[in-house]
C-alpha atoms as a PDB file:
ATOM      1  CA  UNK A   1      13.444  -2.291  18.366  1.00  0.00           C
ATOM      2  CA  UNK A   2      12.063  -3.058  15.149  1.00  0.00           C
ATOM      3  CA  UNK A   3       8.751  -1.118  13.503  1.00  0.00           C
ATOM      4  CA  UNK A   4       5.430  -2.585  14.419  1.00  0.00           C
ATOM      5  CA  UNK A   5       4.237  -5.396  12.446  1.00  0.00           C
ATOM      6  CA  UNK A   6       0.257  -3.870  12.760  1.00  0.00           C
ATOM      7  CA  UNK A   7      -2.577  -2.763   9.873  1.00  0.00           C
ATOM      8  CA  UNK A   8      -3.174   0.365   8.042  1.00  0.00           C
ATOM      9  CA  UNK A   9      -6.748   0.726   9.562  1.00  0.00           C
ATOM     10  CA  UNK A  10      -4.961  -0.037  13.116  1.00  0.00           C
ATOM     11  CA  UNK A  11      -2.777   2.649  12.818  1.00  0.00           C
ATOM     12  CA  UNK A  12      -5.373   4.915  11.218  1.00  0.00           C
ATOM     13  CA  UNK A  13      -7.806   4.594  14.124  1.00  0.00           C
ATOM     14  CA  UNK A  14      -5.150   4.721  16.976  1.00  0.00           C
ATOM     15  CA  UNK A  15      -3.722   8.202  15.903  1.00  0.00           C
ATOM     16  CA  UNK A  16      -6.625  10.025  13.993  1.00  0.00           C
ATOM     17  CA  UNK A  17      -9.915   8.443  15.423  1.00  0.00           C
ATOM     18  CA  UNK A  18     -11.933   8.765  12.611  1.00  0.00           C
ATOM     19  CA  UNK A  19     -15.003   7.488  14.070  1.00  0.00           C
ATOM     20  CA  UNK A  20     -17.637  10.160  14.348  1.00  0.00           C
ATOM     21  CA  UNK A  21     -16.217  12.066  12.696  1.00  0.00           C
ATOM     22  CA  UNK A  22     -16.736  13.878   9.006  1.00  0.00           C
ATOM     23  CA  UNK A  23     -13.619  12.400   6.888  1.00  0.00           C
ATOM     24  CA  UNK A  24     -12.388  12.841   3.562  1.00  0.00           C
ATOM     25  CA  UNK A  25     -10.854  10.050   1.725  1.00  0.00           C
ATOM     26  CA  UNK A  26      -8.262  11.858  -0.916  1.00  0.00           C
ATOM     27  CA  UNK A  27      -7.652   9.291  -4.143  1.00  0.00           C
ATOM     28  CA  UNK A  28     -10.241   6.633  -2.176  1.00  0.00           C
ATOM     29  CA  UNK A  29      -9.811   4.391  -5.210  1.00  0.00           C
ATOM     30  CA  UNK A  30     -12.250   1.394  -4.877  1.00  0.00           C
ATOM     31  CA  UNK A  31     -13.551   2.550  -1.687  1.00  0.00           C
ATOM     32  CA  UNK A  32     -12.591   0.235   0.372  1.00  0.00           C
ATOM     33  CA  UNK A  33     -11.634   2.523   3.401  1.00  0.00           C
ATOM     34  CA  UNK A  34     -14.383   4.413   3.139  1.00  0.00           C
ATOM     35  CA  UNK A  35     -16.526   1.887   3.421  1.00  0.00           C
ATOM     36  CA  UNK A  36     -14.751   0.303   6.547  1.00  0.00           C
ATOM     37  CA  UNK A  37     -14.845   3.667   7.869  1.00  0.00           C
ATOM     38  CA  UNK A  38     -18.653   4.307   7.466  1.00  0.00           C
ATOM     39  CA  UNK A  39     -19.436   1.218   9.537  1.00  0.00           C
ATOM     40  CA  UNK A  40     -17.087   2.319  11.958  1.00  0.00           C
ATOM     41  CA  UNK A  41     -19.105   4.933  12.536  1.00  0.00           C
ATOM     42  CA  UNK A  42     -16.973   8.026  10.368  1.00  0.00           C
ATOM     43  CA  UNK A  43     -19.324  10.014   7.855  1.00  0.00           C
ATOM     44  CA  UNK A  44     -17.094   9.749   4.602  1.00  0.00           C
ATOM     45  CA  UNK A  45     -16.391  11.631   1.772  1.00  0.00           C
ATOM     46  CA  UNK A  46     -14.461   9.479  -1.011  1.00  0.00           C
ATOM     47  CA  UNK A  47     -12.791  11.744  -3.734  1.00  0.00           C
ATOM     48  CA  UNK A  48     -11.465  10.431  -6.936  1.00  0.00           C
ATOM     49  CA  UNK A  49     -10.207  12.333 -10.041  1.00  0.00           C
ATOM     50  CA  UNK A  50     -12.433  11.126 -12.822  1.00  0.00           C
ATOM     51  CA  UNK A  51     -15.635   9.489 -13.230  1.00  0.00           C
ATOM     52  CA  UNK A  52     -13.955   5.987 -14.650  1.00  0.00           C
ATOM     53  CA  UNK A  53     -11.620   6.066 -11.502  1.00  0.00           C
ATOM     54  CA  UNK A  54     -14.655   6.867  -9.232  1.00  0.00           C
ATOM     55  CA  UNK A  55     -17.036   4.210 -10.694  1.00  0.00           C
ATOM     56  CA  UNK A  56     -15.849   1.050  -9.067  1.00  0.00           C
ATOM     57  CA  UNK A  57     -16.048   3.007  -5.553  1.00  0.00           C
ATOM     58  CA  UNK A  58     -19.918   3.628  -6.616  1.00  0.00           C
ATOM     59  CA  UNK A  59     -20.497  -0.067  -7.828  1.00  0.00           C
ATOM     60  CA  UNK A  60     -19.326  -1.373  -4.350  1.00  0.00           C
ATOM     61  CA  UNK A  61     -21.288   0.977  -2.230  1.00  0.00           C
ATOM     62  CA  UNK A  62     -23.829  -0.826  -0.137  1.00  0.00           C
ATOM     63  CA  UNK A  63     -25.599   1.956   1.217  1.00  0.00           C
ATOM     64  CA  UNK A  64     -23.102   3.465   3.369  1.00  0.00           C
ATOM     65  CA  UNK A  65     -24.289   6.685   3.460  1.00  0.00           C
ATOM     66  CA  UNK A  66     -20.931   8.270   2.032  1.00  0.00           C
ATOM     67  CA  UNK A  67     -21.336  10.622  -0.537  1.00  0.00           C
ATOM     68  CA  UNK A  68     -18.905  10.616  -3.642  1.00  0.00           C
ATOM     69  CA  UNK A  69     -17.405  13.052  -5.479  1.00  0.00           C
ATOM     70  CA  UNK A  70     -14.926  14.030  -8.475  1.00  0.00           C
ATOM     71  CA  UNK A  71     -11.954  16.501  -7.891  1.00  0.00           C
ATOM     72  CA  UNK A  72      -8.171  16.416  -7.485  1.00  0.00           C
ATOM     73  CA  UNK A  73      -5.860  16.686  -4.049  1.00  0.00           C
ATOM     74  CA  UNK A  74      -5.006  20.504  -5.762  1.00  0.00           C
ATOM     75  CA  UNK A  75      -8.530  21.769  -5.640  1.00  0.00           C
ATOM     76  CA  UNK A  76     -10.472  19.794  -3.552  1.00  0.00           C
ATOM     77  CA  UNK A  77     -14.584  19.681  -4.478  1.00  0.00           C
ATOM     78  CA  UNK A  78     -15.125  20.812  -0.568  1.00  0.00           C
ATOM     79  CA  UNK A  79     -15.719  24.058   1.625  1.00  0.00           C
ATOM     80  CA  UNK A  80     -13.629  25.877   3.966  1.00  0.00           C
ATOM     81  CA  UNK A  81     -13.487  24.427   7.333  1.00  0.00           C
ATOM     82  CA  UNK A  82     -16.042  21.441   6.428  1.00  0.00           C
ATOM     83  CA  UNK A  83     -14.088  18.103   7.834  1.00  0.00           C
ATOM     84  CA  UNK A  84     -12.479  17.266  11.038  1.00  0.00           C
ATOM     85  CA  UNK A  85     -10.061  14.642   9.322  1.00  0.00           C
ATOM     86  CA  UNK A  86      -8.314  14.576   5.712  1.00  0.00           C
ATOM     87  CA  UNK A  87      -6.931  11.069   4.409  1.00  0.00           C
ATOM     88  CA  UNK A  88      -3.886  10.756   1.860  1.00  0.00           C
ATOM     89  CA  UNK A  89      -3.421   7.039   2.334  1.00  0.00           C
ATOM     90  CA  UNK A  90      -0.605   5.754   0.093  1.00  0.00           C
ATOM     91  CA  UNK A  91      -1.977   8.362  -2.272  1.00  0.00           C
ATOM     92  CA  UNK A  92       0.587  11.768  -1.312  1.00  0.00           C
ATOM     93  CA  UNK A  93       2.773   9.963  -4.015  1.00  0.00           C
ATOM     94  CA  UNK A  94       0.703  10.042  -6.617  1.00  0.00           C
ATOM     95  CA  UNK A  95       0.320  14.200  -6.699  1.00  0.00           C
ATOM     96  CA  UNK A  96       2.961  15.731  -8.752  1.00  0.00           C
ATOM     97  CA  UNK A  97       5.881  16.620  -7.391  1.00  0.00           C
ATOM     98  CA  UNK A  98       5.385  20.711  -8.125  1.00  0.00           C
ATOM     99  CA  UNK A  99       1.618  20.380  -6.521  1.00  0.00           C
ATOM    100  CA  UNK A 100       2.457  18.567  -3.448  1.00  0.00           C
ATOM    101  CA  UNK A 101       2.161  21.743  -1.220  1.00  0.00           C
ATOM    102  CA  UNK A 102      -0.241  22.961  -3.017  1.00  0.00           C
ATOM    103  CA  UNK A 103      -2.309  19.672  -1.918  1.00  0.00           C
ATOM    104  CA  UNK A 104      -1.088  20.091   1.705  1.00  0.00           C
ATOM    105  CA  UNK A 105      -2.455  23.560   2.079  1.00  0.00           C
ATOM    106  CA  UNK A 106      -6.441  22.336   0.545  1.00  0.00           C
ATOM    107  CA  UNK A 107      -6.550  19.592   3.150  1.00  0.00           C
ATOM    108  CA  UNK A 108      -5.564  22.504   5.306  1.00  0.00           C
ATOM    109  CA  UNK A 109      -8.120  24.715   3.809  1.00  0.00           C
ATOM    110  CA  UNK A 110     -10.843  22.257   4.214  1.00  0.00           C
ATOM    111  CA  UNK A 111     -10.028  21.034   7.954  1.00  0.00           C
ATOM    112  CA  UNK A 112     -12.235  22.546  11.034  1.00  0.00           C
ATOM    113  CA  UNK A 113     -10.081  24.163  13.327  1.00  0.00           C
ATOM    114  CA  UNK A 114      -9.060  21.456  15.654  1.00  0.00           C
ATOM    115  CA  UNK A 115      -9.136  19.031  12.525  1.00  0.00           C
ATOM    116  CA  UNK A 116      -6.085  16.923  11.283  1.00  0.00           C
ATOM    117  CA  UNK A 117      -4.347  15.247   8.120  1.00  0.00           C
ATOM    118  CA  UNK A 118      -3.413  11.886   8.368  1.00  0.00           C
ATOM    119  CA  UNK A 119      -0.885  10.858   5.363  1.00  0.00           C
ATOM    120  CA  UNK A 120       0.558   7.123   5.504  1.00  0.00           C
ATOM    121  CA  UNK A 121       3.217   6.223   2.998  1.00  0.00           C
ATOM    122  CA  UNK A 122       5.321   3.254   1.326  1.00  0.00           C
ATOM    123  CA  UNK A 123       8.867   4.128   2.368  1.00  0.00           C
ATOM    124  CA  UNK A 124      11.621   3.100  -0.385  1.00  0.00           C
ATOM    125  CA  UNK A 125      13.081  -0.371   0.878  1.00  0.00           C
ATOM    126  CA  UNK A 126      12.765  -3.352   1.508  1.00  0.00           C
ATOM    127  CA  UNK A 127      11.841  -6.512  -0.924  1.00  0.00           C
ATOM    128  CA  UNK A 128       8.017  -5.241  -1.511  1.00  0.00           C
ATOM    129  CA  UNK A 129       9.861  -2.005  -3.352  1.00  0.00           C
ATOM    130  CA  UNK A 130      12.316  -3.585  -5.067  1.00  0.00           C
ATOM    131  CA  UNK A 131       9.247  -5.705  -7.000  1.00  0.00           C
ATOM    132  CA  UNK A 132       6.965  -2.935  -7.441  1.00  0.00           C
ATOM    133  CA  UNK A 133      10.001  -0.953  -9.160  1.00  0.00           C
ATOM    134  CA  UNK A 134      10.312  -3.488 -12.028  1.00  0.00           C
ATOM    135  CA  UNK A 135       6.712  -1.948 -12.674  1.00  0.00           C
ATOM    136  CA  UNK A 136       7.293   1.652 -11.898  1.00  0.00           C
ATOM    137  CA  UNK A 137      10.068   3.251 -10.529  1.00  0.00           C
ATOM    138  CA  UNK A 138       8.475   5.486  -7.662  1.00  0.00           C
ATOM    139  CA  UNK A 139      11.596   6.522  -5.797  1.00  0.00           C
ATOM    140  CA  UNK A 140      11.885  10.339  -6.833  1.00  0.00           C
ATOM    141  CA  UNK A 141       7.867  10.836  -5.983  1.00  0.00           C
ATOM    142  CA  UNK A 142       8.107   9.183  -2.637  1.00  0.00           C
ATOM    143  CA  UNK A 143      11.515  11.264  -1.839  1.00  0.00           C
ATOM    144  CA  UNK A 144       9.049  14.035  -3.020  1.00  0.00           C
ATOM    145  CA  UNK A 145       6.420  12.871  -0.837  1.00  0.00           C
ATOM    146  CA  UNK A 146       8.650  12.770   2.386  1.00  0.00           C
ATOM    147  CA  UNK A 147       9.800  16.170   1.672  1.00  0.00           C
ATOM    148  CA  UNK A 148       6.594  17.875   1.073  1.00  0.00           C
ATOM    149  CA  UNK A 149       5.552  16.868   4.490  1.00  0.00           C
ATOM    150  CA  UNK A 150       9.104  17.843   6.413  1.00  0.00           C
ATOM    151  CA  UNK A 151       8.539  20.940   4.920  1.00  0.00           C
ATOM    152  CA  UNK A 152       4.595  21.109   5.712  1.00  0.00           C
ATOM    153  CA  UNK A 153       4.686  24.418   7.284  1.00  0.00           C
ATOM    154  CA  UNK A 154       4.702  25.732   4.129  1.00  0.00           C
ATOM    155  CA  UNK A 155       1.219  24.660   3.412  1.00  0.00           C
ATOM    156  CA  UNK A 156       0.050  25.674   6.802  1.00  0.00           C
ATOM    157  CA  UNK A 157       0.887  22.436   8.859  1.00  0.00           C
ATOM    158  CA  UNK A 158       2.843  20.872  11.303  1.00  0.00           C
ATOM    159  CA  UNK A 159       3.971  16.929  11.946  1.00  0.00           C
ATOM    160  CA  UNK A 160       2.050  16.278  15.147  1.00  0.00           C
ATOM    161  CA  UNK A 161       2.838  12.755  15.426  1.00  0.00           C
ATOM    162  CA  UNK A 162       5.240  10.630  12.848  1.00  0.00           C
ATOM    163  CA  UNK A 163       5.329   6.616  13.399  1.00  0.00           C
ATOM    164  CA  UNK A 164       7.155   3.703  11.006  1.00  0.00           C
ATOM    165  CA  UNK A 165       5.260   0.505  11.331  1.00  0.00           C
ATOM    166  CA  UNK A 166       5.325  -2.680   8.646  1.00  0.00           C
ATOM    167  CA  UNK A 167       2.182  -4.308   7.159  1.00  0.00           C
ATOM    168  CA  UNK A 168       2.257  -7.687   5.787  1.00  0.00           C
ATOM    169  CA  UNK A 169       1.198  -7.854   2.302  1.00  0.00           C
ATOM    170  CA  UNK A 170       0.095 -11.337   1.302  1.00  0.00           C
ATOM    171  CA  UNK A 171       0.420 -11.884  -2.755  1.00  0.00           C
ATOM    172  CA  UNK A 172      -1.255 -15.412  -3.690  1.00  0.00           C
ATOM    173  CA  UNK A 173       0.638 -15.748  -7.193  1.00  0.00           C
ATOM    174  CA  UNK A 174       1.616 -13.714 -10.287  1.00  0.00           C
ATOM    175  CA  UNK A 175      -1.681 -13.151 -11.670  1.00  0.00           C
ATOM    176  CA  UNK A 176      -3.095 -11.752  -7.894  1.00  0.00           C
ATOM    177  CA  UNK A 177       0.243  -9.439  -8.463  1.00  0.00           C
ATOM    178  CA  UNK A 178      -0.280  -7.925 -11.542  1.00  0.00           C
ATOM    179  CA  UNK A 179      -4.166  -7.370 -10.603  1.00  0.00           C
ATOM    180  CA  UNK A 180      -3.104  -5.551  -7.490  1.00  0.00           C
ATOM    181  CA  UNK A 181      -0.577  -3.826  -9.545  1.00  0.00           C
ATOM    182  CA  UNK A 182      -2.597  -2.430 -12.176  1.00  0.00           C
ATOM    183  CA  UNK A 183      -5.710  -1.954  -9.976  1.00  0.00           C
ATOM    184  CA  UNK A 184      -3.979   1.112  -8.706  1.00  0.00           C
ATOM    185  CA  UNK A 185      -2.958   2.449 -12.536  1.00  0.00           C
ATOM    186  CA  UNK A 186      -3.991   0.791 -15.570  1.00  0.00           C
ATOM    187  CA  UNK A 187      -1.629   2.061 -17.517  1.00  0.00           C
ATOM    188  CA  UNK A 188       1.161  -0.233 -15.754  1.00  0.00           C
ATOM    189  CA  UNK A 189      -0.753  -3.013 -17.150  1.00  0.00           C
ATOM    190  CA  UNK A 190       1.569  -2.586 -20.577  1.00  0.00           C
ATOM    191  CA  UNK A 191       4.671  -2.675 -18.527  1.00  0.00           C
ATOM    192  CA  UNK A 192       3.432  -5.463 -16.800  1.00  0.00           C
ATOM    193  CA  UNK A 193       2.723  -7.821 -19.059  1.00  0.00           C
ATOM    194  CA  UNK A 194       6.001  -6.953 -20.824  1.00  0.00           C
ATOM    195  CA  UNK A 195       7.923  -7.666 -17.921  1.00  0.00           C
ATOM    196  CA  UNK A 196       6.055 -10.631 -16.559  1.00  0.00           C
ATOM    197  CA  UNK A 197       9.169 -13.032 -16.702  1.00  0.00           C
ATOM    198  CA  UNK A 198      11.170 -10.740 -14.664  1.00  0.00           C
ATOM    199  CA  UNK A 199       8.165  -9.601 -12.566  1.00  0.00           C
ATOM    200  CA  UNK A 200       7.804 -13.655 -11.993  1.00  0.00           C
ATOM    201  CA  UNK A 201      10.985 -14.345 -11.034  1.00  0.00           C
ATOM    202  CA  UNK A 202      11.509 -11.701  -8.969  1.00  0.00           C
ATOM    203  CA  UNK A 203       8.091 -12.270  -6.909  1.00  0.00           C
ATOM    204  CA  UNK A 204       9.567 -16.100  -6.247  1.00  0.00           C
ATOM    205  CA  UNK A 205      13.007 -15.073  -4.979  1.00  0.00           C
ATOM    206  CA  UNK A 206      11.806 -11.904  -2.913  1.00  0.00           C
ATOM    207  CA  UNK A 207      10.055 -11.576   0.805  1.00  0.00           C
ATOM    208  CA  UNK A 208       9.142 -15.270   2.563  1.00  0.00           C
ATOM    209  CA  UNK A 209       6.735 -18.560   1.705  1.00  0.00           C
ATOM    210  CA  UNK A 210       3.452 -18.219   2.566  1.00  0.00           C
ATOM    211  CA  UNK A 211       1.238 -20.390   3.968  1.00  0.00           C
ATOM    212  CA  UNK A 212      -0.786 -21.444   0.699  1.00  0.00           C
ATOM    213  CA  UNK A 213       0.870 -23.131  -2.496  1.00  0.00           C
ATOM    214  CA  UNK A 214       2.426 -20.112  -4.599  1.00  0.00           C
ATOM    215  CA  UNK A 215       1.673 -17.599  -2.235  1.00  0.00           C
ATOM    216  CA  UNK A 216       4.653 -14.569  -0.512  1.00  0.00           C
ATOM    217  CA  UNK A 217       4.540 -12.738   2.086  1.00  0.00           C
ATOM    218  CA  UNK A 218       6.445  -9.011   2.343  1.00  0.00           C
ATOM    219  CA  UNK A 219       6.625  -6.839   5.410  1.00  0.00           C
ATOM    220  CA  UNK A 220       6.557  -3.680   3.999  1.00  0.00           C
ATOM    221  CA  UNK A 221       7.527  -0.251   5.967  1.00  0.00           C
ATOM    222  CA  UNK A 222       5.123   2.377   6.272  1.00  0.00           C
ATOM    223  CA  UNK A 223       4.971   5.773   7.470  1.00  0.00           C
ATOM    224  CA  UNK A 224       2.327   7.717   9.230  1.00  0.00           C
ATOM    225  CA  UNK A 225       1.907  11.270   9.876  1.00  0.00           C
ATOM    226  CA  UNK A 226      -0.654  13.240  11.913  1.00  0.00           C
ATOM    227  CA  UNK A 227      -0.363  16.593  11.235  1.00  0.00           C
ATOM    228  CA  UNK A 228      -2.016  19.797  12.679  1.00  0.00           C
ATOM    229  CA  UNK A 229      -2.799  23.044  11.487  1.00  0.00           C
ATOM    230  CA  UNK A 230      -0.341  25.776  12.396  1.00  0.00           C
ATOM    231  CA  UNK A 231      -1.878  28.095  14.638  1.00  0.00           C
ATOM    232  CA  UNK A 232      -1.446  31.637  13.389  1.00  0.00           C
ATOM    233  CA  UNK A 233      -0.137  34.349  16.087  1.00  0.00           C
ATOM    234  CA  UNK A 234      -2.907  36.749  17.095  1.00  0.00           C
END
């Protein structure tokens, strides 16, 4: 059968149940999921690694009640034991290869006893990666990703639960592209705008016509993982 065609936040909530819960939102970017979480009913903490990549997070807050803070995946800003659910979503990637276990083993660190990591990542196929390479290749830190969490024992975890599923990405033109793009690193914006002819051809020939003039539509695979703290032997 082929992968579910379903939503991030679908498959979030269907294995992790964040809601009521205290979650942690690793690399939360603009803060869009931890926003959609709060008014689901989670009590979020949004981490990003510097003040300029935590500002538009605080500029969109409308009074959610989650609390901010600054601090990288390898030393998280947070307490032993003080969340029930840790978030890498589409953000494992972006840890250095050499630091991915380290990363693993502070969501460990910080997770209650019966808590849980949930990691969901791009897989490397497909037309969606074959345009975001022309931008940046991303194939050896995703292979690194992958790896890190087959071998998450080492950091003190174990895959609970492991589903593929697609989401459909929508891009409306070029310009929506490259804003998407670079919203996630601004220094691809360079790249970008040097390789905007290829970028635009390749965005008209790959995935399918949308519905609106200009617009494409990509499935793109996805991976989740739930994973649980190994239980040491008393």
């Amino acid at each position: 059968m082929p992968p579910e065609v379903t939503t991030d936040l679908t498959m979030l909530e269907r294995l992790a149940a964040p809601a009521g819960r205290d979650v942690v939102d690793i690399g939360c970017g603009g803060g869009a999921l931890v926003r959609e979480l709060s008014a689901r009913g989670a009590r979020m903490t949004g981490i990003e690694i510097s003040p300029e990549q935590l500002a538009p997070a605080l500029a969109q807050d409308d009074g959610t009640g989650a609390r901010y803070l600054i601090g990288d995946a390898q030393s998280l800003p947070l307490a032993d034991e003080s969340v029930d659910l840790a978030l890498f979503m589409k953000t494992l990637h972006h840890v250095p290869p050499a630091d991915l276990s380290t990363a693993l083993g502070e969501a460990r660190r910080v997770l209650r006893p019966r808590g849980a990591v949930y990691v969901t990542e791009p897989l490397t196929e497909g037309d969606y990666f074959a345009l975001t390479s022309l931008v940046e290749d991303e194939l050896a830190v995703r292979e690194a990703a992958q790896a890190a969490l087959a071998g998450a024992t080492a950091a003190g975890l174990r895959r609970a639960t492991t589903v593929d599923y697609e989401v459909r990405v929508r891009i409306a033109g070029i310009e929506a592209y490259r804003d998407r793009t670079v919203s996630v690193d601004p220094a691809r914006a360079a790249v970008f705008d040097a390789r905007r002819d290829e970028i635009a051809a390749a965005l008209a020939r790959l995935g399918e016509t949308g519905e609106r003039p200009g617009e494409r539509v990509f499935l793109v695979p996805m991976r989740a993982d739930l994973l649980a703290p190994v239980r040491s032997a008393r």
